[in-house]
N, C-alpha and C. Protein backbone atom coordinates (compact mmCIF):
# COMPACT_ATOMS: atom_id res chain seq x y z
N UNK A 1 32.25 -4.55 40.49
CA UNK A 1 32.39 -5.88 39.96
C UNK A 1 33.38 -5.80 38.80
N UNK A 2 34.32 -6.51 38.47
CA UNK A 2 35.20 -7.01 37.44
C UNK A 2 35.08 -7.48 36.43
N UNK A 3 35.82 -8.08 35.73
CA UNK A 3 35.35 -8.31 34.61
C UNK A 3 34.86 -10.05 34.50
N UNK A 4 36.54 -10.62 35.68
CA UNK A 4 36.28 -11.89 35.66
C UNK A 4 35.19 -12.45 36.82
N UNK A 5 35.10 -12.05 37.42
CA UNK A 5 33.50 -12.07 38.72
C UNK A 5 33.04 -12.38 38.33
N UNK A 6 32.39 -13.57 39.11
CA UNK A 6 31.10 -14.17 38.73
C UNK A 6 30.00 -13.43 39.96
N UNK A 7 29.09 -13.09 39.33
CA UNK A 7 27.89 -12.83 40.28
C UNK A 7 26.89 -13.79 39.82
N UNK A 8 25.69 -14.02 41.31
CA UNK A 8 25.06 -15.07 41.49
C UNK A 8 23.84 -14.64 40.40
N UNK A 9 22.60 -15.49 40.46
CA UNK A 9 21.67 -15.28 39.56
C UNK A 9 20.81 -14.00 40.64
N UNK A 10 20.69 -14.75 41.89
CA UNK A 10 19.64 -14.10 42.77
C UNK A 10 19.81 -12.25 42.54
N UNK A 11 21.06 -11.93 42.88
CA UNK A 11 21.67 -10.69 42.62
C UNK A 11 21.61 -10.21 40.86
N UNK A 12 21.23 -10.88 40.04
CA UNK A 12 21.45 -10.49 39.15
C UNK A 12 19.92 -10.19 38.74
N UNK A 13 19.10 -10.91 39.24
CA UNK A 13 17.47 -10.61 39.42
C UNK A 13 17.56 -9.38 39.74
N UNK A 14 17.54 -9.03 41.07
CA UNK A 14 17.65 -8.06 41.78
C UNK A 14 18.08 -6.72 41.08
N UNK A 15 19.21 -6.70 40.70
CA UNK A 15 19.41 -5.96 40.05
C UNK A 15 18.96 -5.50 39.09
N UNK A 16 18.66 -6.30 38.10
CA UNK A 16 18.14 -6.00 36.65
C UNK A 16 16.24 -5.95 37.23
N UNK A 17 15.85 -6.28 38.47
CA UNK A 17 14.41 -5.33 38.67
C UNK A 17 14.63 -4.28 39.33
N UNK A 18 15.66 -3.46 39.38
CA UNK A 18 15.50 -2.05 40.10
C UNK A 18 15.98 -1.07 38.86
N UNK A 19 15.69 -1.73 37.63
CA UNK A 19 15.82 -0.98 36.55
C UNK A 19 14.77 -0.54 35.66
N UNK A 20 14.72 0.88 36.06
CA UNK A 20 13.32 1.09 35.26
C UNK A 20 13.60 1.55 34.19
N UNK A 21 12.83 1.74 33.09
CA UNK A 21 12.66 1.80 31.93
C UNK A 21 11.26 3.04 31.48
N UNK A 22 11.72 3.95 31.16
CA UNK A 22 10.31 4.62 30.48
C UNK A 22 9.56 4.27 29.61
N UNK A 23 8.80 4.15 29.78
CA UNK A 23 7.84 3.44 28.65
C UNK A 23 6.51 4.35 27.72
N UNK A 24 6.89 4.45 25.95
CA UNK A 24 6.25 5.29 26.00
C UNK A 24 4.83 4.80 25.05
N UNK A 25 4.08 5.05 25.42
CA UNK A 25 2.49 4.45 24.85
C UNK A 25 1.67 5.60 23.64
N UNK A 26 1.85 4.97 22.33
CA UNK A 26 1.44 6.01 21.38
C UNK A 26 -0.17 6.53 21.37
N UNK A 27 -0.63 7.57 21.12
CA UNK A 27 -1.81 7.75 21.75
C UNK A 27 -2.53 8.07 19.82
N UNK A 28 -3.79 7.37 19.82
CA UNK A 28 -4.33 7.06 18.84
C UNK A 28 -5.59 8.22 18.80
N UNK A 29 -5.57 9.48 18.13
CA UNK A 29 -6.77 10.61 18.50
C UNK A 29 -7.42 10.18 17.26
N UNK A 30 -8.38 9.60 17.37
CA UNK A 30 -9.33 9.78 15.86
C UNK A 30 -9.82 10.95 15.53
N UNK A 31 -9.98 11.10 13.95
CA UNK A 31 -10.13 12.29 13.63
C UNK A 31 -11.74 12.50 13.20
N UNK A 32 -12.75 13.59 13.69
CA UNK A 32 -13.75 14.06 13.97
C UNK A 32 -14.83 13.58 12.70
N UNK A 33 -13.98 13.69 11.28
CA UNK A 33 -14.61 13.25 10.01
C UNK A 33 -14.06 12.65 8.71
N UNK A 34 -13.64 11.16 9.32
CA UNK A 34 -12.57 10.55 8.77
C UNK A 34 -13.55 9.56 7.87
N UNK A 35 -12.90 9.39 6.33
CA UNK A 35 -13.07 9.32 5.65
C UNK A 35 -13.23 7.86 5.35
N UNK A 36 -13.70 6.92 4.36
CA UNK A 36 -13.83 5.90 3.86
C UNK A 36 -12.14 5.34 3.93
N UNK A 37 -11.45 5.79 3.60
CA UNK A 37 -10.04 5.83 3.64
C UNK A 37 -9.05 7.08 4.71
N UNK A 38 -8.27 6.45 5.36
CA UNK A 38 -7.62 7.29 5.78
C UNK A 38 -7.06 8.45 4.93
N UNK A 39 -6.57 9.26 5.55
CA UNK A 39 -6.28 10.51 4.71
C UNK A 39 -4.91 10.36 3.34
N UNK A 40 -4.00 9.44 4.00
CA UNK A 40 -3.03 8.64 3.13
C UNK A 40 -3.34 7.85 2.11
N UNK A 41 -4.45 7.07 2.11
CA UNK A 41 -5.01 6.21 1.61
C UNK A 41 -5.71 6.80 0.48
N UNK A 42 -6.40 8.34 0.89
CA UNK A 42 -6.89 8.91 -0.43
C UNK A 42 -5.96 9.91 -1.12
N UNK A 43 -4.57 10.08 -0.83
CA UNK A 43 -3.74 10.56 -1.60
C UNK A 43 -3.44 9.49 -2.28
N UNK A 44 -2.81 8.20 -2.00
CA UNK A 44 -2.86 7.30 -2.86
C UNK A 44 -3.78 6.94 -3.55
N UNK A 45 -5.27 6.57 -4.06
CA UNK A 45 -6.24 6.30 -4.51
C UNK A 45 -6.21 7.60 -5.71
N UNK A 46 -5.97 8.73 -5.29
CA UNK A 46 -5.96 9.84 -6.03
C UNK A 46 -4.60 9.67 -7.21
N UNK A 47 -3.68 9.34 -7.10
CA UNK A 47 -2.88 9.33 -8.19
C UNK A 47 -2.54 8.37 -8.67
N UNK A 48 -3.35 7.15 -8.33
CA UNK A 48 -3.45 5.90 -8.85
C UNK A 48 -3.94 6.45 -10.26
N UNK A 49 -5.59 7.42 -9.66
CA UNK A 49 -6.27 7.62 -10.48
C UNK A 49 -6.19 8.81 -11.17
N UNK A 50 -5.38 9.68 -11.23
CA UNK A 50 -4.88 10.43 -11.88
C UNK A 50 -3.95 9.76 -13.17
N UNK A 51 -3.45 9.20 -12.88
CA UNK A 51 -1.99 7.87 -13.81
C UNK A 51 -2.86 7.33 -14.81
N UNK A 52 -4.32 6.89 -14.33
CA UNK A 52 -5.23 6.13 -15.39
C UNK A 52 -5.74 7.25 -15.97
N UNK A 53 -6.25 8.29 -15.56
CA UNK A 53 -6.86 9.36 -16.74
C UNK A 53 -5.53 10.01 -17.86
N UNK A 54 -4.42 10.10 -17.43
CA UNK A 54 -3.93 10.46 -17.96
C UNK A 54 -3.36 9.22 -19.29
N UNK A 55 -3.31 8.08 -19.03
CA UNK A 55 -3.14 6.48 -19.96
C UNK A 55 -4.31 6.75 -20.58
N UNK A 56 -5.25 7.45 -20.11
CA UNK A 56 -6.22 6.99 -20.99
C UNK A 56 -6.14 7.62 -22.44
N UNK A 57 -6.10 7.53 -23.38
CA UNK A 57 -5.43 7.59 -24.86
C UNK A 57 -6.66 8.79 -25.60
N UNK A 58 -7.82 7.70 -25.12
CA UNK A 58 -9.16 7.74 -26.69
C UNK A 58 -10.46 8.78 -25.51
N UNK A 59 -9.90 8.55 -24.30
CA UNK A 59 -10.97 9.39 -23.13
C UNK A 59 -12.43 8.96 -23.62
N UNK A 60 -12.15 7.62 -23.39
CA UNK A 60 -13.39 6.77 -23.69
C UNK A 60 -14.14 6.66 -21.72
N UNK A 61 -13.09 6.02 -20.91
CA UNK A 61 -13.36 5.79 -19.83
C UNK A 61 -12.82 4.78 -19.46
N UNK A 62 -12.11 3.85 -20.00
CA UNK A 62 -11.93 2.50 -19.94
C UNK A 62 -10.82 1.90 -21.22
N UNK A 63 -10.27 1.36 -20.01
CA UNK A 63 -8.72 0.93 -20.41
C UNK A 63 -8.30 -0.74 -21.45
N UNK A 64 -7.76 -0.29 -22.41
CA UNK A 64 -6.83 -1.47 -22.78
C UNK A 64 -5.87 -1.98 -22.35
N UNK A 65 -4.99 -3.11 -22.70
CA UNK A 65 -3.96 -2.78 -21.89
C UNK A 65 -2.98 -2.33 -22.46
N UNK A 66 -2.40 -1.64 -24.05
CA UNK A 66 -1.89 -0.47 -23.91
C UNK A 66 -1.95 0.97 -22.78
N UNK A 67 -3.07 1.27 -22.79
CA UNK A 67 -3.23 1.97 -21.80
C UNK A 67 -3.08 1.89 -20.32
N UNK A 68 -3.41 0.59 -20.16
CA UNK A 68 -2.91 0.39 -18.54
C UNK A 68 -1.52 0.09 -17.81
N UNK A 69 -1.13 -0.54 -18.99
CA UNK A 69 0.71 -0.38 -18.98
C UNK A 69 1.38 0.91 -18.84
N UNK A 70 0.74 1.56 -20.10
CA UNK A 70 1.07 3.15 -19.66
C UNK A 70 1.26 3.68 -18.41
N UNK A 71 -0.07 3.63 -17.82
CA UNK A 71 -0.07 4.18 -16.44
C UNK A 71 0.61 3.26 -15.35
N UNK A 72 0.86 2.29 -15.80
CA UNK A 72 1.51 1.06 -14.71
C UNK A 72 3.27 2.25 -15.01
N UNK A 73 3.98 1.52 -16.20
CA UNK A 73 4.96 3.01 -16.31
C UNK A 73 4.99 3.46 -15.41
N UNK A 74 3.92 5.22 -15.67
CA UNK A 74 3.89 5.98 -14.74
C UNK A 74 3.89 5.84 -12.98
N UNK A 75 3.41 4.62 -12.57
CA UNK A 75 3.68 4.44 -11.50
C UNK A 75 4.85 3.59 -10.80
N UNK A 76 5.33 3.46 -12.02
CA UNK A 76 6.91 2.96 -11.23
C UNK A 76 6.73 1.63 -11.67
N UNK A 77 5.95 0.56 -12.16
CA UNK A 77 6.14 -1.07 -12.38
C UNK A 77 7.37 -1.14 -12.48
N UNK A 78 7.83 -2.51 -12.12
CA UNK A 78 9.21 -2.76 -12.86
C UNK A 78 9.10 -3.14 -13.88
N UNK A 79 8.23 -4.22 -14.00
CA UNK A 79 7.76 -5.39 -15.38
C UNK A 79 6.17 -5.09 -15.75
N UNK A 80 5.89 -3.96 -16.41
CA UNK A 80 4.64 -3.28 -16.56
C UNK A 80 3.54 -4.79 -17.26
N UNK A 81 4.21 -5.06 -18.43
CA UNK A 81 3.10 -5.63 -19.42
C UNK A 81 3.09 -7.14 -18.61
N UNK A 82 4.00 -7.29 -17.63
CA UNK A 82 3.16 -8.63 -16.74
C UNK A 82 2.19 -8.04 -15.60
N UNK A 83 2.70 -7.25 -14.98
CA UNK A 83 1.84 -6.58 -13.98
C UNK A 83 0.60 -6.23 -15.05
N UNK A 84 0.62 -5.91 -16.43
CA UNK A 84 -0.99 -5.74 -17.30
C UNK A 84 -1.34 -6.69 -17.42
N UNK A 85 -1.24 -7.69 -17.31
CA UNK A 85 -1.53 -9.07 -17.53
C UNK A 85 -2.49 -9.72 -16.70
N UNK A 86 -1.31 -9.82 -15.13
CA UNK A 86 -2.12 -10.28 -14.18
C UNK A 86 -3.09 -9.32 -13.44
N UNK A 87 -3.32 -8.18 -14.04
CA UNK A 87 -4.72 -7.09 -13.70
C UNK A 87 -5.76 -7.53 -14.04
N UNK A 88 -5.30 -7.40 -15.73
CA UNK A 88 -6.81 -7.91 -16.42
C UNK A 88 -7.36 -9.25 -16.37
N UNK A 89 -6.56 -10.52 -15.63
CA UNK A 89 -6.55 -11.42 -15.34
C UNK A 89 -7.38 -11.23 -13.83
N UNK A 90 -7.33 -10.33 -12.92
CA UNK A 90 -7.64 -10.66 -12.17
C UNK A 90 -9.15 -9.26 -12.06
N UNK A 91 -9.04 -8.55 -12.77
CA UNK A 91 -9.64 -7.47 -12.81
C UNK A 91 -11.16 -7.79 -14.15
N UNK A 92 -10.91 -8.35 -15.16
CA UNK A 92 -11.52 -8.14 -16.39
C UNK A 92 -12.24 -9.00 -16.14
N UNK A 93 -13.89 -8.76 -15.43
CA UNK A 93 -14.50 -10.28 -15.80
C UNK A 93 -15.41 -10.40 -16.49
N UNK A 94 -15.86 -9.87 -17.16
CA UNK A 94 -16.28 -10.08 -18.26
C UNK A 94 -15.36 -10.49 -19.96
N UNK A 95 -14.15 -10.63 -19.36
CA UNK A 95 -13.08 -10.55 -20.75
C UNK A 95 -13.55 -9.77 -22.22
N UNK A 96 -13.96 -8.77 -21.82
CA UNK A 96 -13.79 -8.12 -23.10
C UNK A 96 -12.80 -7.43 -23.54
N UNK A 97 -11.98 -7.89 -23.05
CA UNK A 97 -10.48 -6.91 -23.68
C UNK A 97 -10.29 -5.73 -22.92
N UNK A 98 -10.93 -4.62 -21.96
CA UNK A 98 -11.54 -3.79 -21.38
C UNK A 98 -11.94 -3.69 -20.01
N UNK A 99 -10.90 -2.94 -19.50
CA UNK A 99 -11.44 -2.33 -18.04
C UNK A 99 -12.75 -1.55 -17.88
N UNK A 100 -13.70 -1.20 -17.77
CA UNK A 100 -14.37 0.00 -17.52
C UNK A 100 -15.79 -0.39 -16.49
N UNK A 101 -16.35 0.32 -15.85
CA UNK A 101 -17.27 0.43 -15.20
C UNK A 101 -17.28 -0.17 -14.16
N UNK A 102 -17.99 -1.17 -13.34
CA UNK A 102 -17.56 -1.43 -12.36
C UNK A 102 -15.94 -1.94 -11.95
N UNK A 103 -15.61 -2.66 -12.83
CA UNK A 103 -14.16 -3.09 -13.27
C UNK A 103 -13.07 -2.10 -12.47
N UNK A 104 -13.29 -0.96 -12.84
CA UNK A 104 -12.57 0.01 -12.64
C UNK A 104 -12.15 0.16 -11.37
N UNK A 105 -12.89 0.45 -10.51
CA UNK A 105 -13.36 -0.13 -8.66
C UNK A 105 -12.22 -0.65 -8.46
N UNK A 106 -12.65 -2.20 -9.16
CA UNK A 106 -11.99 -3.19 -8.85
C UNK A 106 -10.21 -3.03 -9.27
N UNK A 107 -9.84 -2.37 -9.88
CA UNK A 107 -8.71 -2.22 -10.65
C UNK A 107 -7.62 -1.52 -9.52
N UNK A 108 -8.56 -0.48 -9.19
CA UNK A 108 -7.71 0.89 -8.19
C UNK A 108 -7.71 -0.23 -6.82
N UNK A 109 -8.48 -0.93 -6.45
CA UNK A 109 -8.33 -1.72 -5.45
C UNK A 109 -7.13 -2.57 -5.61
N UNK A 110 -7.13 -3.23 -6.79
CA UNK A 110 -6.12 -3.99 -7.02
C UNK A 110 -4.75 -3.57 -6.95
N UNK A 111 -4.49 -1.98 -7.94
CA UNK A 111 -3.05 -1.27 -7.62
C UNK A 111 -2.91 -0.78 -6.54
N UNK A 112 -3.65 -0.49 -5.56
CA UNK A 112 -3.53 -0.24 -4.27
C UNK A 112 -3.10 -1.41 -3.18
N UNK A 113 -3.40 -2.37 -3.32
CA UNK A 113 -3.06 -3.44 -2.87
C UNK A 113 -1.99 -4.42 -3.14
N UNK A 114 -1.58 -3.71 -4.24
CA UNK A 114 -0.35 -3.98 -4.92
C UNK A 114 0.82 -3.16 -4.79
N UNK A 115 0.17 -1.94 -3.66
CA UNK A 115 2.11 -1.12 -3.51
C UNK A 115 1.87 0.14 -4.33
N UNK A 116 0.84 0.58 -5.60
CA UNK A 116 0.89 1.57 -6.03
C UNK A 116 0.63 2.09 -5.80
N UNK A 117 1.52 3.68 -6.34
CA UNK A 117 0.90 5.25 -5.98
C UNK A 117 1.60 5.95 -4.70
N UNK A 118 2.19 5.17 -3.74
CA UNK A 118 2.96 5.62 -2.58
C UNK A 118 4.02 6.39 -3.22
C-alpha cells in the first residue's frame, strides 16, 4: 500500500484484528506477615518520626511549634511555619499550644498524608 491509497474500513478492521499484542498482567504476592502499614509506609512513618524526636528541643515528648517547624525543615517543607500552622490547626484539639499524646498519632498521620518523609 502507498502512501496516497485509500484502503477501505472493512480491511482496515481486519487487519488491525490480526494484530496481537502481548499483554502483561502484574502479579500481586502478598506477603506472609504484613504489617499495619506496608513495608514503605513504615520507612516513612519512621523518619517522620525520627525528624520529631530529633525537633524535639526540651525531650519533654511534645511539640511547640518552634519545634515542629524544625522538623517540618528537616523534612523538606517549602513554607514550614504555614505548614506549622495548618498542623496545629488541624492536629491540636485541645489548643493548648502543644502537640503531645494522643495528638501525636494524629500529627504523623497528618505529615504522612501530606507527602512527608518520602
Amino acid at each position: 500500500m502507498s502512501f496516497g491509497e485509500s484502503i477501505s474500513i472493512q480491511k482496515l478492521k481486519k487487519t488491525l484484528s490480526e494484530i496481537k499484542m502481548p499483554v502483561r498482567i502484574p502479579r500481586i504476592i502478598p506477603k506472609p506477615d504484613q504489617k499495619s502499614y506496608p513495608e514503605s509506609e513504615n520507612a516513612i512513618m519512621k523518619k517522620i518520626m525520627d525528624s520529631l524526636k530529633e525537633a524535639d528541643a526540651n525531650n519533654d515528648g511534645r511539640f511547640n511549634k518552634d519545634e515542629l517547624k524544625h522538623a517540618l525543615k528537616d523534612l523538606g517543607a517549602y513554607f514550614p511555619v504555614w505548614r506549622t500552622d495548618r498542623a496545629f490547626d488541624r492536629v491540636d484539639v485541645n489548643k493548648d499550644g502543644h502537640i503531645s499524646g494522643d495528638e501525636i498519632d494524629s500529627l504523623l498521620e497528618y505529615l504522612r498524608s501530606r507527602g512527608y518523609g518520602k
